[in-house]
Protein backbone atom coordinates (compact mmCIF):
# COMPACT_ATOMS: atom_id res chain seq x y z
CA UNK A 1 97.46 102.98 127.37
CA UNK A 2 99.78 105.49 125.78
CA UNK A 3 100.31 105.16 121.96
CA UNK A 4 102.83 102.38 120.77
CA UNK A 5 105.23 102.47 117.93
CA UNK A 6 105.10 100.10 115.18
CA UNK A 7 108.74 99.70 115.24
CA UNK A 8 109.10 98.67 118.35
CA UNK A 9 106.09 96.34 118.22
CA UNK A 10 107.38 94.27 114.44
CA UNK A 11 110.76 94.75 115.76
CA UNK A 12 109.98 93.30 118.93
CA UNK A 13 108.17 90.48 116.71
CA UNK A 14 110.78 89.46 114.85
CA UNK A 15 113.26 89.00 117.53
CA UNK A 16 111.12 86.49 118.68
CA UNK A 17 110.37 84.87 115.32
CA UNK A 18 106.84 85.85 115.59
CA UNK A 19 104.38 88.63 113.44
CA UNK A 20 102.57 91.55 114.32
CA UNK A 21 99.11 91.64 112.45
CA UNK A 22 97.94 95.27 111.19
CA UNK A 23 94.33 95.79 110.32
CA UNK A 24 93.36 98.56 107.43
CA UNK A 25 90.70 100.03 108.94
CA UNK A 26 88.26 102.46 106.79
CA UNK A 27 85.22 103.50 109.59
CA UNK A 28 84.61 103.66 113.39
CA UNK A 29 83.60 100.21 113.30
CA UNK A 30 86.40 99.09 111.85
CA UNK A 31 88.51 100.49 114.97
CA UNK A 32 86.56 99.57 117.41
CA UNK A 33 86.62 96.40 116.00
CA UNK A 34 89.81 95.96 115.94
CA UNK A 35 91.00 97.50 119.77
CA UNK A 36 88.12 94.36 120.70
CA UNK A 37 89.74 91.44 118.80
CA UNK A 38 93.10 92.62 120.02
CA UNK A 39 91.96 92.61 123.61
CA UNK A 40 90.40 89.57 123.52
CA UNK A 41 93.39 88.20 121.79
CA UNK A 42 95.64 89.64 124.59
CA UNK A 43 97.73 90.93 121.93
CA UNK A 44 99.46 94.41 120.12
CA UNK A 45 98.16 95.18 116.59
CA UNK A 46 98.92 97.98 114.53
CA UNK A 47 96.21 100.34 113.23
CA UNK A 48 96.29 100.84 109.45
CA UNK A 49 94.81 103.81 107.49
CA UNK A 50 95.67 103.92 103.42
CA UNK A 51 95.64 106.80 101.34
CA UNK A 52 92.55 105.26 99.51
CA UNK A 53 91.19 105.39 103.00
CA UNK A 54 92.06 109.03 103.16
CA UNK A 55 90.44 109.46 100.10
CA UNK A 56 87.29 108.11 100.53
CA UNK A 57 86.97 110.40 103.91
CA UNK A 58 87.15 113.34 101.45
CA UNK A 59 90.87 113.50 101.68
CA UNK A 60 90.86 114.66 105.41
CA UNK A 61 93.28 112.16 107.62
CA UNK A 62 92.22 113.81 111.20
CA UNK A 63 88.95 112.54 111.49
CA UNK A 64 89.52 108.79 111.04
CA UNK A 65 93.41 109.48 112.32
CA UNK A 66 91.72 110.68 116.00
CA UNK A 67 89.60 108.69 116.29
CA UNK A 68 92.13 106.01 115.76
CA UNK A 69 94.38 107.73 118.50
CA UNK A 70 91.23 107.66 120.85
CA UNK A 71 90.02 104.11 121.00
CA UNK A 72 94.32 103.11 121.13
CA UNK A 73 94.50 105.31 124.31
CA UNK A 74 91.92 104.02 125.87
CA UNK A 75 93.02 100.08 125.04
CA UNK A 76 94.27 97.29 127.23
CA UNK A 77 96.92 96.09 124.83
CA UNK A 78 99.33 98.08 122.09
CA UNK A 79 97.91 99.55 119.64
CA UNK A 80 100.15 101.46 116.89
CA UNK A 81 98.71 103.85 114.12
CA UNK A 82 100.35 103.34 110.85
CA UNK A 83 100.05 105.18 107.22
CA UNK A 84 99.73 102.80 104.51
CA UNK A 85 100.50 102.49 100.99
CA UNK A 86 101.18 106.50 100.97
CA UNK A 87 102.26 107.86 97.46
CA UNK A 88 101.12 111.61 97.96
CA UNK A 89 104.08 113.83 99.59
CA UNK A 90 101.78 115.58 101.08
CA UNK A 91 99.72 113.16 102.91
CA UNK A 92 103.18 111.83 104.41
CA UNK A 93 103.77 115.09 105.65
CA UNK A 94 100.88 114.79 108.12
CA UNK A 95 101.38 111.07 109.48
CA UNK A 96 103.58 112.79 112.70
CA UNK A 97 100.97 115.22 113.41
CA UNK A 98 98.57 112.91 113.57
CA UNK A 99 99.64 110.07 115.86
CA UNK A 100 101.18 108.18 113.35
CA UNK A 101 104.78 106.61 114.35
CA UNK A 102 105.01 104.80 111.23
CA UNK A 103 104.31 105.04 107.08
CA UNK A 104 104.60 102.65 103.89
CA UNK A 105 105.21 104.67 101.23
CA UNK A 106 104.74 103.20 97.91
CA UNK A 107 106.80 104.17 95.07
CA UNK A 108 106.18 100.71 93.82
CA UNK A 109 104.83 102.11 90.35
CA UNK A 110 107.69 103.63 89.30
CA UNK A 111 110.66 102.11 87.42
CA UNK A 112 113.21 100.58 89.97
CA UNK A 113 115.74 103.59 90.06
CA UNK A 114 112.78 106.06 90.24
CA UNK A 115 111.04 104.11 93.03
CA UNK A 116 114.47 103.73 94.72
CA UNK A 117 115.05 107.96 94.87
CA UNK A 118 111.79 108.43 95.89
CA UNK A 119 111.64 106.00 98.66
CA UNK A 120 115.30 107.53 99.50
CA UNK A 121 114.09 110.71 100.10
CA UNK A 122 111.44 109.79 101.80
CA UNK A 123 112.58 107.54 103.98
CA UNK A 124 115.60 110.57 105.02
CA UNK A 125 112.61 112.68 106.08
CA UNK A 126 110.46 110.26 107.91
CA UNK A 127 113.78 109.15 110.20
CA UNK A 128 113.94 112.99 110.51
CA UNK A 129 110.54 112.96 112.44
CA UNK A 130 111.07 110.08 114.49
CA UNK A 131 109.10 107.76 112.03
CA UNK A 132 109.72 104.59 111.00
CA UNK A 133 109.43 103.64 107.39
CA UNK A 134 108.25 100.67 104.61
CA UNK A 135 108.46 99.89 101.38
CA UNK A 136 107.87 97.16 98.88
CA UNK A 137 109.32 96.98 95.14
CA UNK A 138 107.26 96.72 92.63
CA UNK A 139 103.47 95.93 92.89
CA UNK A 140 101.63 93.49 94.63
CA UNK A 141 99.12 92.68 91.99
CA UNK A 142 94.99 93.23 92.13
CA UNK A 143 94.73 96.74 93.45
CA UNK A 144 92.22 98.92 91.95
CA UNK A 145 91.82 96.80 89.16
CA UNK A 146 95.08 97.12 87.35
CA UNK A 147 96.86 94.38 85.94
CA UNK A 148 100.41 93.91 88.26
CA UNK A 149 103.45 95.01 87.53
CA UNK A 150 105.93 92.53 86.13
CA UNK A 151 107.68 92.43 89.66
CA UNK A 152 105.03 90.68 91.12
CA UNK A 153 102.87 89.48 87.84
CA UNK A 154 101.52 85.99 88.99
CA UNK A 155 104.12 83.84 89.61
CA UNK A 156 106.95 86.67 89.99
CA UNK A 157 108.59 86.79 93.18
CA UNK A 158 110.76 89.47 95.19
CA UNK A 159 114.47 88.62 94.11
CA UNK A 160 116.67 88.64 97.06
CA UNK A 161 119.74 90.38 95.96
CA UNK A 162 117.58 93.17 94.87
CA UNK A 163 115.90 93.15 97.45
CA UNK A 164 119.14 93.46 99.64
CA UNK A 165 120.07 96.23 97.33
CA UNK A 166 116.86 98.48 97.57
CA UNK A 167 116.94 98.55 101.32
CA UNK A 168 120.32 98.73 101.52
CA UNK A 169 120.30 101.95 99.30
CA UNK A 170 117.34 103.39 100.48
CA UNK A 171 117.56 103.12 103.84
CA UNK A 172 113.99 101.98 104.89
CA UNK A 173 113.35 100.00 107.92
CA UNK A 174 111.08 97.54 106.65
CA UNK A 175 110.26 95.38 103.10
CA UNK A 176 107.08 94.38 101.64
CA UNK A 177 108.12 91.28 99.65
CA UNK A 178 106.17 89.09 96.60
CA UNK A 179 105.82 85.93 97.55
CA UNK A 180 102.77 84.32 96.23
CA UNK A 181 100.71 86.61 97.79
CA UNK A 182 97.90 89.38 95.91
CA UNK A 183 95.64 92.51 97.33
CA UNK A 184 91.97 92.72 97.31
CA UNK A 185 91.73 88.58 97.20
CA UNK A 186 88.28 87.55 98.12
CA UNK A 187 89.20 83.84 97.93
CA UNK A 188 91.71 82.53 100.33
CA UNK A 189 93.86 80.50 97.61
CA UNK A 190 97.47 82.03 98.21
CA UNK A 191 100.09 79.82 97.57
CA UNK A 192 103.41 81.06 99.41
CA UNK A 193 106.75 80.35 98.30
CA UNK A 194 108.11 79.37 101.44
CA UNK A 195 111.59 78.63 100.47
CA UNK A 196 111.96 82.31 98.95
CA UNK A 197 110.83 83.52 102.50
CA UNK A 198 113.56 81.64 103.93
CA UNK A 199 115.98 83.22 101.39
CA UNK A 200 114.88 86.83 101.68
CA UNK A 201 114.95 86.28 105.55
CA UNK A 202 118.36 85.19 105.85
CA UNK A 203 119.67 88.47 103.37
CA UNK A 204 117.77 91.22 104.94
CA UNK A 205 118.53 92.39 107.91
CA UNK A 206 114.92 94.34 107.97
CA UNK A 207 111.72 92.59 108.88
CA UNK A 208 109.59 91.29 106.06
CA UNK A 209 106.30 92.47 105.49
CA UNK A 210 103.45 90.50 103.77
CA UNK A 211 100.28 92.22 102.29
CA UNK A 212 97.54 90.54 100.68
CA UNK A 213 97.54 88.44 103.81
CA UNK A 214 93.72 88.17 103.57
CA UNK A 215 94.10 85.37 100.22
CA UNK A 216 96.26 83.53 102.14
CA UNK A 217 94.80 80.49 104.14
CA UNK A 218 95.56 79.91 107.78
CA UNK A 219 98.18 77.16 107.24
CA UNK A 220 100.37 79.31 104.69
CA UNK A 221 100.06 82.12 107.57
CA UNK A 222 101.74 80.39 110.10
CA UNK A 223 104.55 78.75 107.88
CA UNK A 224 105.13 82.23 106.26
CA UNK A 225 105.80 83.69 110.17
CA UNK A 226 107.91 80.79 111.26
CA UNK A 227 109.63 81.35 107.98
CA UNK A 228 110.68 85.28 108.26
CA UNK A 229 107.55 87.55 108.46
CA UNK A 230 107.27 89.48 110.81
CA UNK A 231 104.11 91.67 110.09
CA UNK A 232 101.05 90.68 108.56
CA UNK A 233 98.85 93.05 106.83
CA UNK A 234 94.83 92.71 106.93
CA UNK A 235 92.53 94.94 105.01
CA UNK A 236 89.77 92.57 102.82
CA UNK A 237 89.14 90.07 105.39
CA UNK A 238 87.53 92.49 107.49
CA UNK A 239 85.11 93.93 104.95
CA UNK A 240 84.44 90.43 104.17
CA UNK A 241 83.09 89.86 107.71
CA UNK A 242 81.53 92.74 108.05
CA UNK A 243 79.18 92.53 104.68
CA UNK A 244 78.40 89.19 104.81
CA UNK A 245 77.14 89.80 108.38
CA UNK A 246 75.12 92.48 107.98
CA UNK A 247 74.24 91.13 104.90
CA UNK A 248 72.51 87.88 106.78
CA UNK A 249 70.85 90.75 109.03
CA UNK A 250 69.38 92.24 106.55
CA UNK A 251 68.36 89.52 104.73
CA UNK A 252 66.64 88.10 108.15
CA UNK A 253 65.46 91.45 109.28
CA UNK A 254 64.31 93.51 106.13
CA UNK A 255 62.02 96.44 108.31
CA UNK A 256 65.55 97.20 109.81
CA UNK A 257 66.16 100.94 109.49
CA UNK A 258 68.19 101.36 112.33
CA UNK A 259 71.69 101.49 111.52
CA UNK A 260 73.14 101.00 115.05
CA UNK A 261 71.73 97.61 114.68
CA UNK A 262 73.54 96.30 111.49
CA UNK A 263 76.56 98.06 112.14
CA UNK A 264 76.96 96.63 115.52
CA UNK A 265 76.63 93.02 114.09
CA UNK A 266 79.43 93.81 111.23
CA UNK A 267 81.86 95.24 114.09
CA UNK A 268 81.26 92.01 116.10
CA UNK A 269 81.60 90.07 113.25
CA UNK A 270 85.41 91.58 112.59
CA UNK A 271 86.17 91.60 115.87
CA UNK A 272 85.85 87.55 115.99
CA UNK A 273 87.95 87.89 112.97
CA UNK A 274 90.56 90.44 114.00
CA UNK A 275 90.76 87.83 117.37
CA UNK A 276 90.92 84.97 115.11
CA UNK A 277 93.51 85.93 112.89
CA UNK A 278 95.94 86.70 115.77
CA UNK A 279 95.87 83.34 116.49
CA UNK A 280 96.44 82.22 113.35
CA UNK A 281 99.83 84.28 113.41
CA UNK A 282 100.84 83.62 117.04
CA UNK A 283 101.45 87.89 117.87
CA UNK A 284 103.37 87.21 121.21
CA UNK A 285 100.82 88.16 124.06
CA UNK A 286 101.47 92.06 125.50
CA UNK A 287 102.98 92.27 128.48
CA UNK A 288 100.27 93.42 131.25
CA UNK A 289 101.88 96.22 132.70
CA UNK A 290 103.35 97.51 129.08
CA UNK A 291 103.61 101.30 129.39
CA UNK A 292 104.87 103.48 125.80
CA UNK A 293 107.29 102.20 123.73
CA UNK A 294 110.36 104.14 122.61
CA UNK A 295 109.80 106.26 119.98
CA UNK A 296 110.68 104.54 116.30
CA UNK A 297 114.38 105.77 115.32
CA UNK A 298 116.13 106.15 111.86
CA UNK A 299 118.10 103.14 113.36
CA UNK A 300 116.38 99.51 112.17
CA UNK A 301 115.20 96.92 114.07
CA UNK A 302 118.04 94.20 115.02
CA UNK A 303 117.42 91.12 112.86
CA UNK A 304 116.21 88.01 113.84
CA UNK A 305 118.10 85.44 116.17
CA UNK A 306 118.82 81.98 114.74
């Protein structure tokens, strides 16, 4: 199946009140992992590679970024390629290259009016190619370490009107929002606010965007979709499933040297996950005979119906 574009697949989503889930992925595995869970799920799901991704493969995106393209071709539902948390000019230059129809570009670090230009420009340029674009303000906390930004220190939430203000201004076709939620959690002890999902809803007219999705229990998952989310990113979950199962192997089989053995158990193991977790956010099922979707415009997705 021809690539799809993330776009069309969260706008799709959030016309009918529902999520798209996008998986970080980091090796081979990880993809073919992935394309697996989403086929057995019957549903789309968006590919994710980070710039820390990027990094660790030595800086080079084509390697990871074809191999992405490769297994999507060759899937039986959707699949999307999407650059995440991108803060290097450079690296965004190379997402349409490289199969990518979407990128989240993070100028979350900087001060509000610095983030805001930033994102501006880049979000001009990306519409320029075709792509589409998100954002988030401020910083989800627990990346790399560093202690969060007051925007989203525990406790702080996305404010609405600023919210409303930032995309308004910038131009970006999609939000990542604060609303209870953290990176890198290994724990799944997320609370939500609910009611500020509602709110931030009902004044964007973009979809909403959660990361950190992997702290967040099932339950919270479902009422933040029903409440305005309408894509769900997944990135620690996976590595969770896929060390603690090769892990066991291990453990159980210590004479193991061949790697095709251990591997294949982690890539099964996040492929039960990637298939569980679309059920947990209810991805509408892809259509059988679904052929390419349009290409992702400067023009945003309509909003939600009541």
């Amino acid at each position: 199946m021809p690539l799809a574009a993330t776009g069309e697949l969260v706008g799709g989503a959030a016309a009918a009140r529902s999520a798209v889930v996008a998986f970080n992925i980091i090796t081979l595995e990880h993809i073919e992992a992935v394309v697996a869970g989403a086929e057995a799920a019957g549903a789309p799901v968006v590919l994710q590679v980070s710039e820390n991704a990027v990094k660790f493969r030595g800086g080079r995106l084509l390697p990871l970024a074809r191999a992405a393209v490769a297994a999507a071709e060759r899937a039986a539902v959707p699949v999307a390629l999407h650059l995440d948390h991108v803060q290097s000019d450079e690296l965004l230059r190379q997402a349409p290259g490289a199969g990518f129809s979407s990128v989240m570009y993070d100028a979350s670090r900087l001060p509000y009016a610095e983030n805001l230009a930033a994102t501006r420009a880049a979000a001009a340029w990306a519409h320029a190619q075709g792509l589409w674009i998100e954002a988030e303000l401020g910083e989800v906390g627990g990346k790399d370490g560093r202690p969060p930004l007051d925007a989203h220190a525990p406790g702080a939430r996305t404010d609405p009107g600023e919210a409303h203000a930032f995309v308004t201004d910038s131009g970006v076709d999609a939000l990542a929002v604060a609303i209870g939620n953290s990176h890198a959690m290994t724990e799944r002890t997320a609370a939500l606010d609910h009611d500020l999902v509602k709110r931030l809803a009902g004044t964007l007219d973009v979809p909403l965007v959660l990361h950190g999705s992997s702290g967040v229990p099932d339950g919270e998952l479902t009422a933040a979709v029903a409440g305005g989310l309408a894509k769900i990113n997944v990135g620690t979950a996976l590595n969770l499933a896929m060390t603690g199962a090769i892990r066991d192997f291990l453990t159980a089989h210590p004479e193991a040297v061949d790697s095709r053995k251990y591997l294949g158990v982690g890539r099964e193991a996040m492929a039960r996950e990637v298939e569980r977790l679309i059920g947990v956010v209810g991805t509408p099922a892809a259509a059988p005979t679904a052929g390419r979707p349009a290409p992702a415009t400067a023009g945003r997705p309509a909003p939600p119906t009541a």
